[in-house]
PDB file of N, CA and C in Angstrom:
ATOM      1  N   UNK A   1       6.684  -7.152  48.231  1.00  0.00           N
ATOM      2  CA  UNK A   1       6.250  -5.946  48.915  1.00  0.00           C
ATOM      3  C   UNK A   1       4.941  -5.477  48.298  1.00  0.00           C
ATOM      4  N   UNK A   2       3.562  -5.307  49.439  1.00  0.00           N
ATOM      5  CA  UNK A   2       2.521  -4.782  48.539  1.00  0.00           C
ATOM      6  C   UNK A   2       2.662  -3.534  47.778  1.00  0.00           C
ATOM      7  N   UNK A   3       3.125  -2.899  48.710  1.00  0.00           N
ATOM      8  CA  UNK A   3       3.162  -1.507  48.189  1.00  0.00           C
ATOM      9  C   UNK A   3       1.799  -0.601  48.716  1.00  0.00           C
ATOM     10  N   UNK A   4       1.627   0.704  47.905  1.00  0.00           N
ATOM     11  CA  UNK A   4       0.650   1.239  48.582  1.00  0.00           C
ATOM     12  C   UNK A   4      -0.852   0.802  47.679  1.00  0.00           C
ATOM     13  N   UNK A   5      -2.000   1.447  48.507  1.00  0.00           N
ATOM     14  CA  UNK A   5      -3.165   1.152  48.082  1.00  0.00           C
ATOM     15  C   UNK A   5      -3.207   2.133  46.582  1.00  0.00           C
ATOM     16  N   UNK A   6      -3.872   1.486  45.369  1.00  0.00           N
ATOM     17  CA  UNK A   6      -3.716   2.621  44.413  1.00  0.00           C
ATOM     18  C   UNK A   6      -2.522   2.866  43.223  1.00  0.00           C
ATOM     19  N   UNK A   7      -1.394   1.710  43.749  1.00  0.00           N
ATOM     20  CA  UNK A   7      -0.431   2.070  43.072  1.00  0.00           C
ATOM     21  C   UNK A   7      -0.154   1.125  41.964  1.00  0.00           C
ATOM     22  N   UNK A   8       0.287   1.438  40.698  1.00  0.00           N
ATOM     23  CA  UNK A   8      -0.015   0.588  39.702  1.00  0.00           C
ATOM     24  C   UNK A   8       1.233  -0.610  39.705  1.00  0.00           C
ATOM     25  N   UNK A   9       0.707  -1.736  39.053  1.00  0.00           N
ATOM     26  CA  UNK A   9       2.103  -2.905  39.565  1.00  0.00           C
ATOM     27  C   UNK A   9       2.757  -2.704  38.080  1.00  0.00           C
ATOM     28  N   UNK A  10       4.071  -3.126  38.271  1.00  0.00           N
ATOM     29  CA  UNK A  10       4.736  -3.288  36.810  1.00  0.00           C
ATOM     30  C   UNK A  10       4.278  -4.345  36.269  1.00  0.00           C
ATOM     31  N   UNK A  11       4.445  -4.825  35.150  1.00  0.00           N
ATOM     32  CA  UNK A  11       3.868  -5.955  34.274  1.00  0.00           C
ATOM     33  C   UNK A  11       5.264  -6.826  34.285  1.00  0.00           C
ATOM     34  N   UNK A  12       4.336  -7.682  34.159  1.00  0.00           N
ATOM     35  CA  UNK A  12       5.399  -9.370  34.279  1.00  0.00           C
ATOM     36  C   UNK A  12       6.592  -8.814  33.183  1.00  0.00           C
ATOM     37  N   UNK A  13       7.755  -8.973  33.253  1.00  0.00           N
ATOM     38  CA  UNK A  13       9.107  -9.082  32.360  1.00  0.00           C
ATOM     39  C   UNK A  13       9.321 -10.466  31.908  1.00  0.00           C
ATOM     40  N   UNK A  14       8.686 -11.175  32.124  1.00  0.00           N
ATOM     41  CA  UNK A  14       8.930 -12.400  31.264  1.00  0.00           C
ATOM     42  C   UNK A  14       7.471 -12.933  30.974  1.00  0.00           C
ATOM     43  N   UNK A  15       6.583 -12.950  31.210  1.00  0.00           N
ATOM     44  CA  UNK A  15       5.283 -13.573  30.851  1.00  0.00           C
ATOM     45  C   UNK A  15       5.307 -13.780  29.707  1.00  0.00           C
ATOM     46  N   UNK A  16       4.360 -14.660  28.967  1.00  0.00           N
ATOM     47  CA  UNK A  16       4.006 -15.153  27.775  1.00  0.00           C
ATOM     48  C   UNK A  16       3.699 -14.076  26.493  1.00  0.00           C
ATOM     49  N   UNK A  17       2.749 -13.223  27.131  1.00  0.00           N
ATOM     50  CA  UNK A  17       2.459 -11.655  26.592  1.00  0.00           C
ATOM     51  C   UNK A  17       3.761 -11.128  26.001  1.00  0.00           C
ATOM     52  N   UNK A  18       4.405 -10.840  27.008  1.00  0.00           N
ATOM     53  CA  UNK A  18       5.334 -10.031  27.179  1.00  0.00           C
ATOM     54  C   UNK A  18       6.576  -9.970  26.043  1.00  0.00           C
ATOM     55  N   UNK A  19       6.787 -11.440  25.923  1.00  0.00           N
ATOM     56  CA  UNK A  19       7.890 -12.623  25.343  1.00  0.00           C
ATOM     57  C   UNK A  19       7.489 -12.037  23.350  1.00  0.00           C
ATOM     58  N   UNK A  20       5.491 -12.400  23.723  1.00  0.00           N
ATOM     59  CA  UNK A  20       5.311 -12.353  22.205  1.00  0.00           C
ATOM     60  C   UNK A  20       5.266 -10.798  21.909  1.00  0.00           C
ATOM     61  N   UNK A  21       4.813 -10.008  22.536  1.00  0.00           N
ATOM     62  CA  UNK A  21       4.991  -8.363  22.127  1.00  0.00           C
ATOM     63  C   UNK A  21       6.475  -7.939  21.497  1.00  0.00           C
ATOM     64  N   UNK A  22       7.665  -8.621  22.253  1.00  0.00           N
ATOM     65  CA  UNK A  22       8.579  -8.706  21.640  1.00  0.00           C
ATOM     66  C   UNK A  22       9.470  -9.244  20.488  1.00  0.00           C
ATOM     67  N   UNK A  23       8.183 -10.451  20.304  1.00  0.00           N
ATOM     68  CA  UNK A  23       8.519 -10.961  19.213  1.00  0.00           C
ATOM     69  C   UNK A  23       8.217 -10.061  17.773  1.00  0.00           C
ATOM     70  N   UNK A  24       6.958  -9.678  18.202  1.00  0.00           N
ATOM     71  CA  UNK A  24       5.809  -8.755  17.316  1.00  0.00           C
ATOM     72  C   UNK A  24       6.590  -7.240  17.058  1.00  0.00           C
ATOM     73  N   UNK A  25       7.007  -6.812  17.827  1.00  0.00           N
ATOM     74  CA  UNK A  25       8.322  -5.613  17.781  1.00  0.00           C
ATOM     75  C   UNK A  25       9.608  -5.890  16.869  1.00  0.00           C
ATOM     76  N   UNK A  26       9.955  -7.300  16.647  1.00  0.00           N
ATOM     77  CA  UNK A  26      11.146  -7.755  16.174  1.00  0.00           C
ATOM     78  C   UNK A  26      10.990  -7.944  14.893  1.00  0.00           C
ATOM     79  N   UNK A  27      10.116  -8.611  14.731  1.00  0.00           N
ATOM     80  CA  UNK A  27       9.673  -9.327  13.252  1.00  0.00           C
ATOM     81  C   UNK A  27       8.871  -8.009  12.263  1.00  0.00           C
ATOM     82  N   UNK A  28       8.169  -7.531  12.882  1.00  0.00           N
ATOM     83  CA  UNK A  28       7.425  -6.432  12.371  1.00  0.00           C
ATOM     84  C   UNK A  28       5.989  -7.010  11.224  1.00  0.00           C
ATOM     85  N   UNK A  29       6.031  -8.320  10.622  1.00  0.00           N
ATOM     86  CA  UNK A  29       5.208  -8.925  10.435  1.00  0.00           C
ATOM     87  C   UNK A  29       5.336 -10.228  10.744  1.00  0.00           C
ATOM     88  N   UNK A  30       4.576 -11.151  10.890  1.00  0.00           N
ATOM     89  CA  UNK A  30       4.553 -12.255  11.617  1.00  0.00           C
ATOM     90  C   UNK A  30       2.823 -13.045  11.571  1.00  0.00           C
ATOM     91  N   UNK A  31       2.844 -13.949  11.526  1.00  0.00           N
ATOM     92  CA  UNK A  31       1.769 -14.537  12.103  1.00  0.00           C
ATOM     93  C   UNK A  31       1.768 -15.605  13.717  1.00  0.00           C
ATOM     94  N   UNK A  32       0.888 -16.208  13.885  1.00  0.00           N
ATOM     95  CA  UNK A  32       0.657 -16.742  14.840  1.00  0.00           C
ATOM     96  C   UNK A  32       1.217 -17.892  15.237  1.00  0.00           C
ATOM     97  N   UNK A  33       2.033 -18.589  14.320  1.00  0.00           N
ATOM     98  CA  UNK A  33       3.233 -19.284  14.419  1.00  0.00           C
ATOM     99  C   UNK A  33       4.130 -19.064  14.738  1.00  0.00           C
ATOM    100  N   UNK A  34       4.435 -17.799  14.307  1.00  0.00           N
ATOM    101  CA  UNK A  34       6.019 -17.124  14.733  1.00  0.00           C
ATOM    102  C   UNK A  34       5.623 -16.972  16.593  1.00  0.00           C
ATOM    103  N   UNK A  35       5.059 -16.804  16.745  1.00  0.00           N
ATOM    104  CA  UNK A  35       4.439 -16.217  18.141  1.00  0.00           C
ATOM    105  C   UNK A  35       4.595 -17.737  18.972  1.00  0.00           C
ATOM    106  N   UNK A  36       4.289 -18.573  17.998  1.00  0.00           N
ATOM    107  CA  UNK A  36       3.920 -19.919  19.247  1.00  0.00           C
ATOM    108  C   UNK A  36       5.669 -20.611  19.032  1.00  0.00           C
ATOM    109  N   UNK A  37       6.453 -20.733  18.220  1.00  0.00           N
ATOM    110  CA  UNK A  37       7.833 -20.767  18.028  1.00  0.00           C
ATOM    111  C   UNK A  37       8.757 -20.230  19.012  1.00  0.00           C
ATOM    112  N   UNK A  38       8.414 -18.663  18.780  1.00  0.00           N
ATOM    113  CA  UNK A  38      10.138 -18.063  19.449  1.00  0.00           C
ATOM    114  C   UNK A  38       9.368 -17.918  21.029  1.00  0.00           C
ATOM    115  N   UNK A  39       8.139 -17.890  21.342  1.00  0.00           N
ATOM    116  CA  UNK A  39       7.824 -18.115  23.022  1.00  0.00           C
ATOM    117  C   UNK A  39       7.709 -19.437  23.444  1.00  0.00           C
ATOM    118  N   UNK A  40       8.794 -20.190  24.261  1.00  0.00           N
ATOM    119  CA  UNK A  40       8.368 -21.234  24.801  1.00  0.00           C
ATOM    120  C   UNK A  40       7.516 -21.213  25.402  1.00  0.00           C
ATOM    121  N   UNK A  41       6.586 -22.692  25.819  1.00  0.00           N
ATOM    122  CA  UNK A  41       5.511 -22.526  26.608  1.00  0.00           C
ATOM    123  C   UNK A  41       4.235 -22.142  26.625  1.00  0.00           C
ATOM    124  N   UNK A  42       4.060 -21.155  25.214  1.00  0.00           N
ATOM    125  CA  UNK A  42       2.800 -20.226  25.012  1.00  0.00           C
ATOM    126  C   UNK A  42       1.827 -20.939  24.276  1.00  0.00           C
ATOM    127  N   UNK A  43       0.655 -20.776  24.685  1.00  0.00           N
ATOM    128  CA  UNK A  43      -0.521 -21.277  24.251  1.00  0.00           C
ATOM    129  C   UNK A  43      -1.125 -20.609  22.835  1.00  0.00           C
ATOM    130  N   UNK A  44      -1.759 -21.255  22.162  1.00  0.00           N
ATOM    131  CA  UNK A  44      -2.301 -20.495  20.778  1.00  0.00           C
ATOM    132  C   UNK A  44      -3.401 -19.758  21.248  1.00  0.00           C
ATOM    133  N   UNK A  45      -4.587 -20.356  22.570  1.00  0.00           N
ATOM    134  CA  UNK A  45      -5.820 -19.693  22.838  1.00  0.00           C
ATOM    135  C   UNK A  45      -4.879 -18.312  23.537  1.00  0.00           C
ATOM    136  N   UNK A  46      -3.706 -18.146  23.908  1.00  0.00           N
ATOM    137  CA  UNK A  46      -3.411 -17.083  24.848  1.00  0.00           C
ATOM    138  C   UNK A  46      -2.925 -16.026  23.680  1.00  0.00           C
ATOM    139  N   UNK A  47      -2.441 -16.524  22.566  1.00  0.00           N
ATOM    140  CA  UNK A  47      -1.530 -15.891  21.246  1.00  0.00           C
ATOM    141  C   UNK A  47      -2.776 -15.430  20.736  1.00  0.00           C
ATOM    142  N   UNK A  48      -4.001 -15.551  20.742  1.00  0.00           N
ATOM    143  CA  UNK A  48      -5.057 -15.510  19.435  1.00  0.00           C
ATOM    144  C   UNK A  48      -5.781 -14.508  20.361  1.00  0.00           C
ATOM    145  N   UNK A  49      -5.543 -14.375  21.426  1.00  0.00           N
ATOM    146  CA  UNK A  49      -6.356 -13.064  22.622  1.00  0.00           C
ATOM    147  C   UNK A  49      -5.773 -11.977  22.776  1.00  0.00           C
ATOM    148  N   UNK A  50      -4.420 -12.202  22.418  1.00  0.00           N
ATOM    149  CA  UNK A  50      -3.432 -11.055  22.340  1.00  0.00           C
ATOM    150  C   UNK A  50      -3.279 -10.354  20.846  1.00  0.00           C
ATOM    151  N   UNK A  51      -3.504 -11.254  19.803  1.00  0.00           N
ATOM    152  CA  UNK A  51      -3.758 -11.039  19.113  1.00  0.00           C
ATOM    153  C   UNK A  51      -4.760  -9.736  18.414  1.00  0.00           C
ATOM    154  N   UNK A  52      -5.995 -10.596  19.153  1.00  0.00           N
ATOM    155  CA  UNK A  52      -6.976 -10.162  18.775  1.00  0.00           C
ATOM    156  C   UNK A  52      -7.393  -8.396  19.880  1.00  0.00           C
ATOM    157  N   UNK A  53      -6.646  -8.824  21.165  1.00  0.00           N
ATOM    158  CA  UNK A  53      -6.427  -7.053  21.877  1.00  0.00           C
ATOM    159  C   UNK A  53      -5.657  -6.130  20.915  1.00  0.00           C
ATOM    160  N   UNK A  54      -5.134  -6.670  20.236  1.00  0.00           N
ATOM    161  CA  UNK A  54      -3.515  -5.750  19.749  1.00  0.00           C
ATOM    162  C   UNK A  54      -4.463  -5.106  18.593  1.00  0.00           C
ATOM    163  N   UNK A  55      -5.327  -6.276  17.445  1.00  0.00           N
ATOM    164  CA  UNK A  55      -5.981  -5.679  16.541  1.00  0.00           C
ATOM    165  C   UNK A  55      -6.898  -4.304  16.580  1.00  0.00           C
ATOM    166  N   UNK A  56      -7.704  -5.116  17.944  1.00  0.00           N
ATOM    167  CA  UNK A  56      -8.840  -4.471  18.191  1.00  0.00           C
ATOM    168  C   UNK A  56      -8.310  -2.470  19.122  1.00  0.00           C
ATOM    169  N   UNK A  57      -7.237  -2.647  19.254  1.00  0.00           N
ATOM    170  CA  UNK A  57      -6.829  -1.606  20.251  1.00  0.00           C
ATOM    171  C   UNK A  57      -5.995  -0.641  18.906  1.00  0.00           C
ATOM    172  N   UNK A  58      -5.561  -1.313  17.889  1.00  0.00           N
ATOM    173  CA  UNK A  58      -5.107  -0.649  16.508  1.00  0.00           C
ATOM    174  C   UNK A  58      -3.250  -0.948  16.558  1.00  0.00           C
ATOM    175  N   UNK A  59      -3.292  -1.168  16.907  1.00  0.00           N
ATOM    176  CA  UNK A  59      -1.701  -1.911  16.946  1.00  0.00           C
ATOM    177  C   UNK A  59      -1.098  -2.702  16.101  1.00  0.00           C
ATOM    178  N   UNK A  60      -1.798  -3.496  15.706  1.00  0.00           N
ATOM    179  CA  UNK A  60      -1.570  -4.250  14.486  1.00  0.00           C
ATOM    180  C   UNK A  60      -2.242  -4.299  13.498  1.00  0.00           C
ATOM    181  N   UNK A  61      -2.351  -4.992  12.272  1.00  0.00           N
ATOM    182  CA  UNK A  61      -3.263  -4.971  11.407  1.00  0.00           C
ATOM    183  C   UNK A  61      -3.179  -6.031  10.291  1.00  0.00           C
ATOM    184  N   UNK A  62      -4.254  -6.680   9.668  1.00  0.00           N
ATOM    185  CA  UNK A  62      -4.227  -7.865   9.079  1.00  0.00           C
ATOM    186  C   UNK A  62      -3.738  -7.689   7.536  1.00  0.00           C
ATOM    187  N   UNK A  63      -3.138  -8.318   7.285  1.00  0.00           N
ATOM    188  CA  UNK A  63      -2.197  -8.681   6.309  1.00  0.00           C
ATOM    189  C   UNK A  63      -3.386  -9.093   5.145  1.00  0.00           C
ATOM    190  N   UNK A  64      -3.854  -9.116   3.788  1.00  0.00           N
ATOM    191  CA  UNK A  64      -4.728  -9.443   3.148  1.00  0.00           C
ATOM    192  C   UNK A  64      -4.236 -10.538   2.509  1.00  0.00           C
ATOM    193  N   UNK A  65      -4.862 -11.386   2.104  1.00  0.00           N
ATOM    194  CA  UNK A  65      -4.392 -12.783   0.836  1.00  0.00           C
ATOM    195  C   UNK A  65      -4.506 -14.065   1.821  1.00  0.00           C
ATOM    196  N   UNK A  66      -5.372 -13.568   3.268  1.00  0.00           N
ATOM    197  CA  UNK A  66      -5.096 -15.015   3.875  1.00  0.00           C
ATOM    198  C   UNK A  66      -6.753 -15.359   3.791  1.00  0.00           C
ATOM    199  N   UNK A  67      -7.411 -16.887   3.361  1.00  0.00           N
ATOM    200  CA  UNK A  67      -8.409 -17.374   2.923  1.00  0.00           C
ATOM    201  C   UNK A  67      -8.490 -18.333   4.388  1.00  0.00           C
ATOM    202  N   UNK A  68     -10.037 -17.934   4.690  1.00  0.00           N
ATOM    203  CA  UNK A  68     -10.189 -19.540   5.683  1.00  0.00           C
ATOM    204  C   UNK A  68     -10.729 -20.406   5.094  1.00  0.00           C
ATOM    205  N   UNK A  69     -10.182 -21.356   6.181  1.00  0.00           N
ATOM    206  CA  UNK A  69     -10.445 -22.836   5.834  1.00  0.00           C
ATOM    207  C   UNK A  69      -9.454 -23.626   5.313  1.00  0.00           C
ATOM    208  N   UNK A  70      -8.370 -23.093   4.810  1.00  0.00           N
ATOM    209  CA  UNK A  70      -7.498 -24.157   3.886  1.00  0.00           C
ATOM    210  C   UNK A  70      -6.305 -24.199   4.912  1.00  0.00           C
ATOM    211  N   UNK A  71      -5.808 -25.637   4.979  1.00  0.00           N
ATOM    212  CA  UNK A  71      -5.075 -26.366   5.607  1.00  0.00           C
ATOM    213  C   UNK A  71      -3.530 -25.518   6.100  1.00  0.00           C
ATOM    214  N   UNK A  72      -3.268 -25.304   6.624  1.00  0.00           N
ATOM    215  CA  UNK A  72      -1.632 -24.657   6.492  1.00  0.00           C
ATOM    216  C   UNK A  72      -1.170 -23.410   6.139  1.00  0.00           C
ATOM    217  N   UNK A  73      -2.379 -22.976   5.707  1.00  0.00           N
ATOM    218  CA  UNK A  73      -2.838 -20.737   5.448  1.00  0.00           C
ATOM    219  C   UNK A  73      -3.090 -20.243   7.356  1.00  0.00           C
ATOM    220  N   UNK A  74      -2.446 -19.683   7.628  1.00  0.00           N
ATOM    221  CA  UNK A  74      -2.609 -18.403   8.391  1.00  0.00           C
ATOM    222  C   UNK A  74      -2.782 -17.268   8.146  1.00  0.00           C
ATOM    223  N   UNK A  75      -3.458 -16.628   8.911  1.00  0.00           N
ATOM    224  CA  UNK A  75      -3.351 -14.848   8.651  1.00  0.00           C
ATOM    225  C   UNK A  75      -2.516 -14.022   9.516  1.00  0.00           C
ATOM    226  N   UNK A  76      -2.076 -13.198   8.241  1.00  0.00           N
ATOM    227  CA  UNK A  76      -1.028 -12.613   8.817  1.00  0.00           C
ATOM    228  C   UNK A  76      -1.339 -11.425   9.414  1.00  0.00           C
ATOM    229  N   UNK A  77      -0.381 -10.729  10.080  1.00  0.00           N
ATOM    230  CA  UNK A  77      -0.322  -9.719  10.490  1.00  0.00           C
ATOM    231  C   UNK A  77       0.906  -8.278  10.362  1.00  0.00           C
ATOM    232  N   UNK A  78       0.853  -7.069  10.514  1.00  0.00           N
ATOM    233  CA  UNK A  78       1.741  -6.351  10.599  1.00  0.00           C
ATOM    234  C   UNK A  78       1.495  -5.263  11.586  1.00  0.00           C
ATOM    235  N   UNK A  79       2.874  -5.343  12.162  1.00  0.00           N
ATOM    236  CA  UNK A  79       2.579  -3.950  13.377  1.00  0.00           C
ATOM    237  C   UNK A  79       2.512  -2.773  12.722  1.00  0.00           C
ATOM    238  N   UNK A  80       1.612  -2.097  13.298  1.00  0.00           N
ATOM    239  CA  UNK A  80       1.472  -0.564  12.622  1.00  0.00           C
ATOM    240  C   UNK A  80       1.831   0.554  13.813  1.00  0.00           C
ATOM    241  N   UNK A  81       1.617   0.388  15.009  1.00  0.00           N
ATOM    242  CA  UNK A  81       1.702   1.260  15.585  1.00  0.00           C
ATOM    243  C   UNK A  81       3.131   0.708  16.792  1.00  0.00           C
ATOM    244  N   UNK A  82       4.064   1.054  17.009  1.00  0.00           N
ATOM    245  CA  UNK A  82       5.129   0.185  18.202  1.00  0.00           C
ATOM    246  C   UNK A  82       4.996   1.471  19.447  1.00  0.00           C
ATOM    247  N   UNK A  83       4.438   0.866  20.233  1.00  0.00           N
ATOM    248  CA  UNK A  83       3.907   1.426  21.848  1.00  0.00           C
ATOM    249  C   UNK A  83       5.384   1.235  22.916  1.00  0.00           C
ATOM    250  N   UNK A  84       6.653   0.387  22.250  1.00  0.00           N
ATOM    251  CA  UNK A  84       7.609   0.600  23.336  1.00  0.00           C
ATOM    252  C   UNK A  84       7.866  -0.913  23.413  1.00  0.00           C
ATOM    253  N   UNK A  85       8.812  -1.055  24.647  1.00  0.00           N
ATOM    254  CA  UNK A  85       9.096  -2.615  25.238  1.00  0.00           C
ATOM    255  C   UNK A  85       7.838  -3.146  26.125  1.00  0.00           C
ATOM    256  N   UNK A  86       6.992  -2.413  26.764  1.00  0.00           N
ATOM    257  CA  UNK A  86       6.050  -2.899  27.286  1.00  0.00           C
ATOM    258  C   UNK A  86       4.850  -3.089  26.853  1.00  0.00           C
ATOM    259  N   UNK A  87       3.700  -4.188  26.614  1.00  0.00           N
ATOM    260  CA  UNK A  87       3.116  -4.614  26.308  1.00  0.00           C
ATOM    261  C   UNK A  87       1.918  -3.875  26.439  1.00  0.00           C
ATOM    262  N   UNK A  88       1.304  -3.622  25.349  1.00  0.00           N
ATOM    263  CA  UNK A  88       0.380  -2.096  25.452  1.00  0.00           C
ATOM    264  C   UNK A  88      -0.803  -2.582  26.028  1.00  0.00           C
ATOM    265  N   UNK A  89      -1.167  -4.197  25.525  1.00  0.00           N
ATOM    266  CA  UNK A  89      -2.580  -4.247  26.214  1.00  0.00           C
ATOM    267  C   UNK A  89      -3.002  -5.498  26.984  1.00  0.00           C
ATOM    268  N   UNK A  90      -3.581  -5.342  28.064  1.00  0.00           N
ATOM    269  CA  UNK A  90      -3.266  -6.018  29.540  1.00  0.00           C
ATOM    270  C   UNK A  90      -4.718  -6.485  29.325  1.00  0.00           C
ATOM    271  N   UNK A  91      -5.044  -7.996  30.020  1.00  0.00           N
ATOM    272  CA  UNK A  91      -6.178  -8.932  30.160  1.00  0.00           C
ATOM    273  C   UNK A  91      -7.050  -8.285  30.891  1.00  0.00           C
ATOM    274  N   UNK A  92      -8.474  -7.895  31.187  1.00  0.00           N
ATOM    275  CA  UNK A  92      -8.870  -7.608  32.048  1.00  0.00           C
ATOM    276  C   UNK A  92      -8.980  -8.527  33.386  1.00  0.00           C
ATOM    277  N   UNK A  93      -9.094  -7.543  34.345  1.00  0.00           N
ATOM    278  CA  UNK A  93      -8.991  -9.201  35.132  1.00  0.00           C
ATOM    279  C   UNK A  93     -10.693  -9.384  35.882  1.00  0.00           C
ATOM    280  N   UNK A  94     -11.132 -10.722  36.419  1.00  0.00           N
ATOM    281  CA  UNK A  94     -12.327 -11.642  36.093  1.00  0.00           C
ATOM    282  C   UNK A  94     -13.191 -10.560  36.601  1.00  0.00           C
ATOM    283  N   UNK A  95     -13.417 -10.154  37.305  1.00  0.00           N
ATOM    284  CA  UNK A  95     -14.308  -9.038  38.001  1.00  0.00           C
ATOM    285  C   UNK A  95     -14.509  -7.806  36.679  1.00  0.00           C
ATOM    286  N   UNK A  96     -13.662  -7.729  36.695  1.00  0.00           N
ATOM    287  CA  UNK A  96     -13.607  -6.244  35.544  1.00  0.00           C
ATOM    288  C   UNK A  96     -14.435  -7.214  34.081  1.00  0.00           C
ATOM    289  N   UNK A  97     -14.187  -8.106  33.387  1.00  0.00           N
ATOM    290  CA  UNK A  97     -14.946  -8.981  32.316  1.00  0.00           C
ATOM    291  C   UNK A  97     -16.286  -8.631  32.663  1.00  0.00           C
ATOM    292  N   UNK A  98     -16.299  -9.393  34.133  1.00  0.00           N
ATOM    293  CA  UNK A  98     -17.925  -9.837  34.034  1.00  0.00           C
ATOM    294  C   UNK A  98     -19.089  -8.551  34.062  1.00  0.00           C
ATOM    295  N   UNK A  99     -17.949  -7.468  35.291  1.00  0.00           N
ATOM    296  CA  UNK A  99     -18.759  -6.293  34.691  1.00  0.00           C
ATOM    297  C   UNK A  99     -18.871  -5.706  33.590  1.00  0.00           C
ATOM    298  N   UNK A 100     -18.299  -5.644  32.720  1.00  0.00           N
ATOM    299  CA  UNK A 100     -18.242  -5.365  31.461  1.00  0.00           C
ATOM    300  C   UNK A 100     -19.220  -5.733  30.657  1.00  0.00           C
ATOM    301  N   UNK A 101     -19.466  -7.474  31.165  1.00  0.00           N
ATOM    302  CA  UNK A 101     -20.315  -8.094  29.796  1.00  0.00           C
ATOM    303  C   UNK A 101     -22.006  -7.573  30.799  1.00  0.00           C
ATOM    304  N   UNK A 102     -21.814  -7.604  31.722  1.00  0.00           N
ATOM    305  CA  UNK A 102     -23.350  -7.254  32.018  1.00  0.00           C
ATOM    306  C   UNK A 102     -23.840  -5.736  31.794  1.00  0.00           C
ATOM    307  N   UNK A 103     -22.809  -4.851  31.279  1.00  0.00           N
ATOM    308  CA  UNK A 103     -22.932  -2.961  30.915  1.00  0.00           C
ATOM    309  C   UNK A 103     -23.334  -3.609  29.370  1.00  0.00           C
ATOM    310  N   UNK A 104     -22.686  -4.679  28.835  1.00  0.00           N
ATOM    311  CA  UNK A 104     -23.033  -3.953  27.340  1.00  0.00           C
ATOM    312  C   UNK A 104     -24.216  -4.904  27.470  1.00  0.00           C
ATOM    313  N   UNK A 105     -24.605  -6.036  27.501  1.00  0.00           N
ATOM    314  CA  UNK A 105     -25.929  -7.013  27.940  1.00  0.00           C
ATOM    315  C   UNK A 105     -27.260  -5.684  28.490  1.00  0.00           C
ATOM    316  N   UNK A 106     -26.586  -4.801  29.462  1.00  0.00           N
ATOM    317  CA  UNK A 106     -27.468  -4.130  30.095  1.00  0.00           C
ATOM    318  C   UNK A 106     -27.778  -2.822  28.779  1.00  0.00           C
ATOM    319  N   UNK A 107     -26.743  -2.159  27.962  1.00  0.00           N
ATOM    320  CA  UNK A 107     -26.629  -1.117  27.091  1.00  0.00           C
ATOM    321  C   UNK A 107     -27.017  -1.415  25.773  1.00  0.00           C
ATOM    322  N   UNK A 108     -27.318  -2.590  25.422  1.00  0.00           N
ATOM    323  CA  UNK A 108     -27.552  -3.645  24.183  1.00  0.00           C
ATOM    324  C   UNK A 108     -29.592  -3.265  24.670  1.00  0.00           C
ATOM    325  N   UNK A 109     -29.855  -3.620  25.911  1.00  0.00           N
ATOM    326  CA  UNK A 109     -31.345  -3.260  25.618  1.00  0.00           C
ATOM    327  C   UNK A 109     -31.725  -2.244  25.875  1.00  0.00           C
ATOM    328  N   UNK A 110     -31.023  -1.260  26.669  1.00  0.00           N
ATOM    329  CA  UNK A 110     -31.450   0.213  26.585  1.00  0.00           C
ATOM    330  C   UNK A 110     -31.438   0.852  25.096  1.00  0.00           C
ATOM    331  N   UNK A 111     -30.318   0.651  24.804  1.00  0.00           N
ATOM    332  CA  UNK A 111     -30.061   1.186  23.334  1.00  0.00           C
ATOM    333  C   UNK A 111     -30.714   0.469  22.300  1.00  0.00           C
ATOM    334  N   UNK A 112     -31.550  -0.446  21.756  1.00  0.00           N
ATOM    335  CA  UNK A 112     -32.355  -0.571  21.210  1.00  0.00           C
ATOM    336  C   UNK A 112     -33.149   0.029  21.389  1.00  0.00           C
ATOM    337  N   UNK A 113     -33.999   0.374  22.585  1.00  0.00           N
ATOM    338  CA  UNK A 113     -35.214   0.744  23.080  1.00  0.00           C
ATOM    339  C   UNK A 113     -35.071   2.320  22.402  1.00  0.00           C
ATOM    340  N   UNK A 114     -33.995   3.098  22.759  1.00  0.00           N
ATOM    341  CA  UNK A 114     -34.053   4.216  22.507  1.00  0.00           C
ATOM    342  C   UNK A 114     -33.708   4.538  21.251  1.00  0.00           C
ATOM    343  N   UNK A 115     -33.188   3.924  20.511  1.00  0.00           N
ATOM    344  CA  UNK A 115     -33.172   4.014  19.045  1.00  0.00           C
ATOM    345  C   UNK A 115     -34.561   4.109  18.286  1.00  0.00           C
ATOM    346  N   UNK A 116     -35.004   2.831  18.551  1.00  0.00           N
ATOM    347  CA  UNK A 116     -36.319   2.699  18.216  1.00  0.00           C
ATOM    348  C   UNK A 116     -37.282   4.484  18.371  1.00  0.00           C
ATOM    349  N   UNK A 117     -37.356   4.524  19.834  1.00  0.00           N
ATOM    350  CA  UNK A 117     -38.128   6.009  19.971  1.00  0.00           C
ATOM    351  C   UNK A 117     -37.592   7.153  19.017  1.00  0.00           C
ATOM    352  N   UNK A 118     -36.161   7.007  18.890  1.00  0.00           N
ATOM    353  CA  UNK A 118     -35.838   8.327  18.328  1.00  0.00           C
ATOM    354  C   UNK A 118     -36.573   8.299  16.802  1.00  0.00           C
ATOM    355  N   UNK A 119     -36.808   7.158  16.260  1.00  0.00           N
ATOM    356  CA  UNK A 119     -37.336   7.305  15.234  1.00  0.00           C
ATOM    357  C   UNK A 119     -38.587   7.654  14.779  1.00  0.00           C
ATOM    358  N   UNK A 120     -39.156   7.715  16.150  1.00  0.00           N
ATOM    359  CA  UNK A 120     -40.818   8.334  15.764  1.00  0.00           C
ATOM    360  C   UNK A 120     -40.889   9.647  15.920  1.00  0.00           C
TER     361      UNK A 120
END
């Protein structure tokens, strides 16, 4: 059923997202293994985007003592903030990206420009 124009859809109950938010709720720390383990099916590029929304949105937060580069080290993580059973932060979808990257592409040279002036 579409439904009406305007009206917001529920989020997938089983999606990949969905599966690991719950994992991330359960465990309370975890890394990116635990994530690719208890979700069948789930991709690491899809775990490392969710990841990296959850960080960037303040939801989680990185665990210290993890070094790159060495073989079999992950970085960890811990939830800091728990938003509920539903998955707090949603992919943009392709239209919404691309406008996005051409505002900050477009706000990246305005805002130089005007930085610059303010300083004289």
């Amino acid at each position: 059923m579409p439904g009406v124009k305007g009206m917001k859809q529920k989020p997938a109950l089983y999606s990949a997202r969905q599966k690991m938010w719950t994992t991330i709720r359960i465990k309370r720390r975890f890394d990116i293994r635990d994530l690719l383990i208890t979700v069948p099916g789930a991709k690491a590029d899809n775990a490392r985007k969710l990841l990296n929304l959850l960080e960037k949105e303040g939801y989680i937060t990185a665990i210290g003592g993890y070094v790159t580069g060495r073989g079999g080290n992950y970085k960890g993580y811990r939830l800091v903030k728990d938003a509920g059973p539903e998955c707090p932060v949603k992919s943009p979808s392709v239209p919404a990206r691309k406008k996005e990257g051409r505002e900050e592409r477009h706000h990246a040279a305005r805002g130089s420009h005007r930085a610059a002036a303010a300083h004289y």
